[in-house]
PDB file of N, CA and C in Angstrom:
ATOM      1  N   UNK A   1       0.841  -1.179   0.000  1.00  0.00           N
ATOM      2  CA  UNK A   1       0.000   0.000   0.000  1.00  0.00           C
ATOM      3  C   UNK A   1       0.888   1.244   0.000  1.00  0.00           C
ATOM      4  N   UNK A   2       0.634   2.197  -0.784  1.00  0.00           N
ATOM      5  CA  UNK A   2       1.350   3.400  -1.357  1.00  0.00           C
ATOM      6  C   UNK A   2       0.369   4.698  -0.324  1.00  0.00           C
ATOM      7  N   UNK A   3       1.364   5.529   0.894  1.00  0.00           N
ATOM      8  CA  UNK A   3       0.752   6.024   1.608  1.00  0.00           C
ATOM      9  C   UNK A   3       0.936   7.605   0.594  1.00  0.00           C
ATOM     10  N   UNK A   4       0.240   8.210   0.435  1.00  0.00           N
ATOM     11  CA  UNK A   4       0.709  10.087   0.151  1.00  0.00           C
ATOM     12  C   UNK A   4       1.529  10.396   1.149  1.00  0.00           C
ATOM     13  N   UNK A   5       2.264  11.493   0.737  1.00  0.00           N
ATOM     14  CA  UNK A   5       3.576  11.936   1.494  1.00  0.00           C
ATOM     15  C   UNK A   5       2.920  12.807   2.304  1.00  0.00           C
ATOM     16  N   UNK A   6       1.747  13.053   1.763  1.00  0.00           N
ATOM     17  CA  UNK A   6       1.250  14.260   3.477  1.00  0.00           C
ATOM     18  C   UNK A   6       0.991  13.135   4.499  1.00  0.00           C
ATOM     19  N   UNK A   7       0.901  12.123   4.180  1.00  0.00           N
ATOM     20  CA  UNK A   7       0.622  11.231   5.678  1.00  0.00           C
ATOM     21  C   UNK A   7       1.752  10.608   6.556  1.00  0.00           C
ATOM     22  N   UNK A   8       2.609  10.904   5.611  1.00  0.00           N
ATOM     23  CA  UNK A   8       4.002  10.062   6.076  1.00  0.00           C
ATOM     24  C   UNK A   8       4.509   9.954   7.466  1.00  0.00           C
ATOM     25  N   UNK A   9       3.948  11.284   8.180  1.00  0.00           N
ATOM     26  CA  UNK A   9       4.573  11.388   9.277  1.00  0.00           C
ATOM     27  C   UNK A   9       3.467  11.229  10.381  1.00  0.00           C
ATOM     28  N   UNK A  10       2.565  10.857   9.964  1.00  0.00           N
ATOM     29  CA  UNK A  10       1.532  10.530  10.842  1.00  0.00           C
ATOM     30  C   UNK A  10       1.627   8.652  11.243  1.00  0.00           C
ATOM     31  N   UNK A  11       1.285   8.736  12.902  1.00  0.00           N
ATOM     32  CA  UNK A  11       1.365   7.374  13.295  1.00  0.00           C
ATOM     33  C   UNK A  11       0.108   6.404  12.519  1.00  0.00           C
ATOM     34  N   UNK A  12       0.747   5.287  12.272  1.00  0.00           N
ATOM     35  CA  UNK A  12      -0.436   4.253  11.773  1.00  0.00           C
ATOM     36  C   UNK A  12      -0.750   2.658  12.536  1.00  0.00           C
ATOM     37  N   UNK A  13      -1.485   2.608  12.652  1.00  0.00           N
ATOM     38  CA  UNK A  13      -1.752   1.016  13.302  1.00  0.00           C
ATOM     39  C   UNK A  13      -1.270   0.095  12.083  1.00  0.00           C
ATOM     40  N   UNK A  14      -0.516  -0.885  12.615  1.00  0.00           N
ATOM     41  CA  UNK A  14      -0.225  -2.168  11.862  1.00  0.00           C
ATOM     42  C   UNK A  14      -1.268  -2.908  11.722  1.00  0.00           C
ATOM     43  N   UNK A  15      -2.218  -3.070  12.550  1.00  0.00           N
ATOM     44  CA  UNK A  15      -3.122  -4.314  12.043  1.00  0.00           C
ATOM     45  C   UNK A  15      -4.170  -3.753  11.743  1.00  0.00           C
ATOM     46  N   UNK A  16      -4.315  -2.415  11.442  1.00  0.00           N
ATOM     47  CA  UNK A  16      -5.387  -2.274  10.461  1.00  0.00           C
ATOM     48  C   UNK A  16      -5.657  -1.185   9.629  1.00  0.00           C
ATOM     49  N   UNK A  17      -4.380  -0.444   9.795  1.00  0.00           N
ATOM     50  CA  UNK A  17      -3.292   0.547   8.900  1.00  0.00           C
ATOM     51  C   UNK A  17      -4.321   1.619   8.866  1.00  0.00           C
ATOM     52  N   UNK A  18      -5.066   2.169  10.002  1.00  0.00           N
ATOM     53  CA  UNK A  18      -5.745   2.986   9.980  1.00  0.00           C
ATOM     54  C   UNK A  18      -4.562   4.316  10.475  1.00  0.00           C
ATOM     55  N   UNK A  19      -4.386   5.785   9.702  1.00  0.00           N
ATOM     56  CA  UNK A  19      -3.914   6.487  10.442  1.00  0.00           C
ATOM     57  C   UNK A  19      -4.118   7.282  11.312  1.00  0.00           C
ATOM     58  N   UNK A  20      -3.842   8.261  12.239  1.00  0.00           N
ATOM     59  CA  UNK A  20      -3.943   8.906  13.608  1.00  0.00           C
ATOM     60  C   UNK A  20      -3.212   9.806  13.047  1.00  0.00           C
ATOM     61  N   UNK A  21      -3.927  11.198  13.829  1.00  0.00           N
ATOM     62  CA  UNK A  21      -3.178  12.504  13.991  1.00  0.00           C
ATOM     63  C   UNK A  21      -1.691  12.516  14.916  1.00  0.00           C
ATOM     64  N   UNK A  22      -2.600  11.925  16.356  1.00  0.00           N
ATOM     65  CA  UNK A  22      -1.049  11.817  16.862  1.00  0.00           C
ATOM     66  C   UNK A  22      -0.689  10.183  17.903  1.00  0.00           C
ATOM     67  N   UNK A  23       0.494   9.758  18.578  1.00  0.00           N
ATOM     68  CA  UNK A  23       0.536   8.482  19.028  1.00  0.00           C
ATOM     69  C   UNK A  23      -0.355   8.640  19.902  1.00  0.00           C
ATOM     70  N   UNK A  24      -0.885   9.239  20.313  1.00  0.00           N
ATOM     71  CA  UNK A  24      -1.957   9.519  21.699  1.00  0.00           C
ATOM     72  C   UNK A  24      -3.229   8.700  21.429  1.00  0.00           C
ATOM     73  N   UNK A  25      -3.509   9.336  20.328  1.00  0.00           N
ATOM     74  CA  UNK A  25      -4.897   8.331  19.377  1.00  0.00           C
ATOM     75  C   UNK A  25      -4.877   7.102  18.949  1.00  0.00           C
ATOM     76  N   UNK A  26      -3.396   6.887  18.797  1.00  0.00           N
ATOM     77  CA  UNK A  26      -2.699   5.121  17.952  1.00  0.00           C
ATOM     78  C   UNK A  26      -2.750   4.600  19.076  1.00  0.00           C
ATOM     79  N   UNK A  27      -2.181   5.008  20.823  1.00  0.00           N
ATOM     80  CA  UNK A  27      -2.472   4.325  21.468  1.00  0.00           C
ATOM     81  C   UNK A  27      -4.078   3.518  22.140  1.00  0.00           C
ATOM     82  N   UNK A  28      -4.529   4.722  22.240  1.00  0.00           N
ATOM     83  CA  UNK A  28      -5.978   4.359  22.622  1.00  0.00           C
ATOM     84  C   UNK A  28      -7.036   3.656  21.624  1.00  0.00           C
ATOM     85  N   UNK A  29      -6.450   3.760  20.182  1.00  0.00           N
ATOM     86  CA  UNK A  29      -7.353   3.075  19.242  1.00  0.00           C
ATOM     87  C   UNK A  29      -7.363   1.663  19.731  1.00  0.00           C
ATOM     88  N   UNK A  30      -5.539   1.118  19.368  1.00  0.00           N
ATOM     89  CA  UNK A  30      -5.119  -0.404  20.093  1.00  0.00           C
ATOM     90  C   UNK A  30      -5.722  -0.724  21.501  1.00  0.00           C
ATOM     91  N   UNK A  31      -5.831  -0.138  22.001  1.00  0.00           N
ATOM     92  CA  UNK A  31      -6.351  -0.184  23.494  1.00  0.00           C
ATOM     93  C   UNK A  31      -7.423  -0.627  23.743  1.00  0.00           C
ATOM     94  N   UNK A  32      -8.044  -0.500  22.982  1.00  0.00           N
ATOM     95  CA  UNK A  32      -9.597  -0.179  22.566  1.00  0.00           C
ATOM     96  C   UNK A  32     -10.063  -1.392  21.633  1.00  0.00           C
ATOM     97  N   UNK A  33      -9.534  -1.000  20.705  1.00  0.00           N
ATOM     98  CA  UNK A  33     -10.778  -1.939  19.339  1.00  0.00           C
ATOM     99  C   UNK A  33      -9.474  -3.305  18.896  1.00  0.00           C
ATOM    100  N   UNK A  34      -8.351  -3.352  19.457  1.00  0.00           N
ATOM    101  CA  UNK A  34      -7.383  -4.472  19.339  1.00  0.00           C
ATOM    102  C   UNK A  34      -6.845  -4.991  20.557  1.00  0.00           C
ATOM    103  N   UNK A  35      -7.711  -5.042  21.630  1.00  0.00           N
ATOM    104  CA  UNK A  35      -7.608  -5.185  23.444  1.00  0.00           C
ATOM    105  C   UNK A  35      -7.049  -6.348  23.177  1.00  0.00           C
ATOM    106  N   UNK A  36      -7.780  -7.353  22.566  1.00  0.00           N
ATOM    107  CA  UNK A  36      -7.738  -8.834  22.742  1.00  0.00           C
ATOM    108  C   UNK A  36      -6.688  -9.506  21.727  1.00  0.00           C
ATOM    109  N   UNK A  37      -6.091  -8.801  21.361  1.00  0.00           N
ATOM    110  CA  UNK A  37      -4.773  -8.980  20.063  1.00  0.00           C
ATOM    111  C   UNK A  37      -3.690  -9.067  21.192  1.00  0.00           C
ATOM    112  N   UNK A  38      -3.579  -7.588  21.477  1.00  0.00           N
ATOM    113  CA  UNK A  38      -2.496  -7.589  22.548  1.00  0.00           C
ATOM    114  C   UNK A  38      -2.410  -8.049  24.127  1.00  0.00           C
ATOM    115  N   UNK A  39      -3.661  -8.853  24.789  1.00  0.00           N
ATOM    116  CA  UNK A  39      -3.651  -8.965  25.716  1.00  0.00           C
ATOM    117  C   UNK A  39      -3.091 -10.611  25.413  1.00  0.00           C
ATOM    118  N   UNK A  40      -3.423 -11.276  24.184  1.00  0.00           N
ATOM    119  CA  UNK A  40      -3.112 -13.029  23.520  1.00  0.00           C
ATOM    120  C   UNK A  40      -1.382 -12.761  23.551  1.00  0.00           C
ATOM    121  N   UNK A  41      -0.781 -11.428  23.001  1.00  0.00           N
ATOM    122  CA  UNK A  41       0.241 -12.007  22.875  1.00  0.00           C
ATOM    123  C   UNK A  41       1.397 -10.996  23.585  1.00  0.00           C
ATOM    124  N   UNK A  42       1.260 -10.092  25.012  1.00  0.00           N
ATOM    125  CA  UNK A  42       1.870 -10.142  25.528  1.00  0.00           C
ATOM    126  C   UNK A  42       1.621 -11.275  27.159  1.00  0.00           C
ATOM    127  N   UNK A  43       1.754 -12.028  26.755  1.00  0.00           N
ATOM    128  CA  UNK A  43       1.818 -14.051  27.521  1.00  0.00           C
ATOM    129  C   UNK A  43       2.548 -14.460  26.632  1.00  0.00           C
ATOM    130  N   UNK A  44       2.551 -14.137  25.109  1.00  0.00           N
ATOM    131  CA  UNK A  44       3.930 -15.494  24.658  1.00  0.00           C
ATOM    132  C   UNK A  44       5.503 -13.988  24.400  1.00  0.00           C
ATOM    133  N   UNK A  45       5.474 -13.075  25.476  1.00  0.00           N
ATOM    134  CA  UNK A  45       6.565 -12.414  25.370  1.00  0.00           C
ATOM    135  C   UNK A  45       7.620 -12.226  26.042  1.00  0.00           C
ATOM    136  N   UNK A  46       7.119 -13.268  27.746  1.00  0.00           N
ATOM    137  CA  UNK A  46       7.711 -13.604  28.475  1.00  0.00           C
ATOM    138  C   UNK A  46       8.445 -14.736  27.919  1.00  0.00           C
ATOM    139  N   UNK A  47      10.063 -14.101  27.562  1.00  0.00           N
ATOM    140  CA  UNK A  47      10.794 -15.408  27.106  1.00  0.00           C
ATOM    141  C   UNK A  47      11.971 -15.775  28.348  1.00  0.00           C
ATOM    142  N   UNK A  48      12.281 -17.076  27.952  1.00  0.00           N
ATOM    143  CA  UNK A  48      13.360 -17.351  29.204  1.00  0.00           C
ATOM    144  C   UNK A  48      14.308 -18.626  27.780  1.00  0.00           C
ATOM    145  N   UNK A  49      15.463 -18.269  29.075  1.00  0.00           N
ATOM    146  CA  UNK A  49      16.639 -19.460  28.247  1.00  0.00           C
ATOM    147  C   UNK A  49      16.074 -20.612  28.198  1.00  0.00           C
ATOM    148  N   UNK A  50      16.397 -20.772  26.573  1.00  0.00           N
ATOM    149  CA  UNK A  50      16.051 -22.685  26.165  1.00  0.00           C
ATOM    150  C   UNK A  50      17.407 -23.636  26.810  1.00  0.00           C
ATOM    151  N   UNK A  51      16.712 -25.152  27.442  1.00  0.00           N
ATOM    152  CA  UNK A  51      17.197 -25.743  27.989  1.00  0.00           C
ATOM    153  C   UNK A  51      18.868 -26.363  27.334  1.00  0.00           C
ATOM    154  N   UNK A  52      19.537 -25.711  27.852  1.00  0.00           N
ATOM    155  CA  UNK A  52      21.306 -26.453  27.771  1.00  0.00           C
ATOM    156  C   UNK A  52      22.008 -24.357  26.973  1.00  0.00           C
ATOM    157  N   UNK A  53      21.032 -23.293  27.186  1.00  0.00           N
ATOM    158  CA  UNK A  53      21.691 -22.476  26.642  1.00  0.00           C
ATOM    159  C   UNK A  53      23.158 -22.612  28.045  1.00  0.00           C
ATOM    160  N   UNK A  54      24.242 -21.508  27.698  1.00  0.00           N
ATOM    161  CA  UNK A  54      25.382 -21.318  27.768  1.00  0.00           C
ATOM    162  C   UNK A  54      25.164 -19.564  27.911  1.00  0.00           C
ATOM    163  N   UNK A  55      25.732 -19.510  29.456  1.00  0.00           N
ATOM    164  CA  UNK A  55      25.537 -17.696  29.608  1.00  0.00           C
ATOM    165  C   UNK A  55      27.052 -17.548  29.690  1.00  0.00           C
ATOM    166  N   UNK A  56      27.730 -16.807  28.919  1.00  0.00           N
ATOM    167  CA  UNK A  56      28.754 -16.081  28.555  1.00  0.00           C
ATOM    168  C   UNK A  56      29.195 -14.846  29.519  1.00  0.00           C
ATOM    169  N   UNK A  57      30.559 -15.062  30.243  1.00  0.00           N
ATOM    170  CA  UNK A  57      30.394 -13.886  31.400  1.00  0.00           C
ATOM    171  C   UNK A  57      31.372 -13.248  30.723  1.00  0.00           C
TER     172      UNK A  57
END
C-alpha cells in the first residue's frame, strides 16, 4: 500500500493501517478496538533461556 507523502509522518496502526493525527490516538485506538490482540500475545513475550543455553560472562 502506497501512503501520500502528506501522511508520512503521521502514526499508523499495523493491524489495520488505519492512520492517527497523533501516538496519543494510535495508542488508545489499540487499546480499545485491538484489546484482545495484545492482551493473547503479551503471555507469549515472556521469554526465558532454552534448555542447555550457555551464559557467557
Amino acid at each position: 500500500m502506497v501512503m501520500p507523502l502528506k501522511d508520512e509522518a503521521k502514526p499508523k496502526c499495523y493491524l489495520c493501517h488505519d492512520g492517527f493525527e497523533n501516538i496519543e490516538q494510535l495508542r488508545e485506538h489499540q487499546n480499545t478496538i485491538h484489546k484482545d490482540f495484545f492482551e493473547s500475545h503479551e503471555k507469549e513475550n515472556k521469554r526465558e533461556p532454552a534448555p542447555g543455553d550457555v551464559t557467557v560472562f
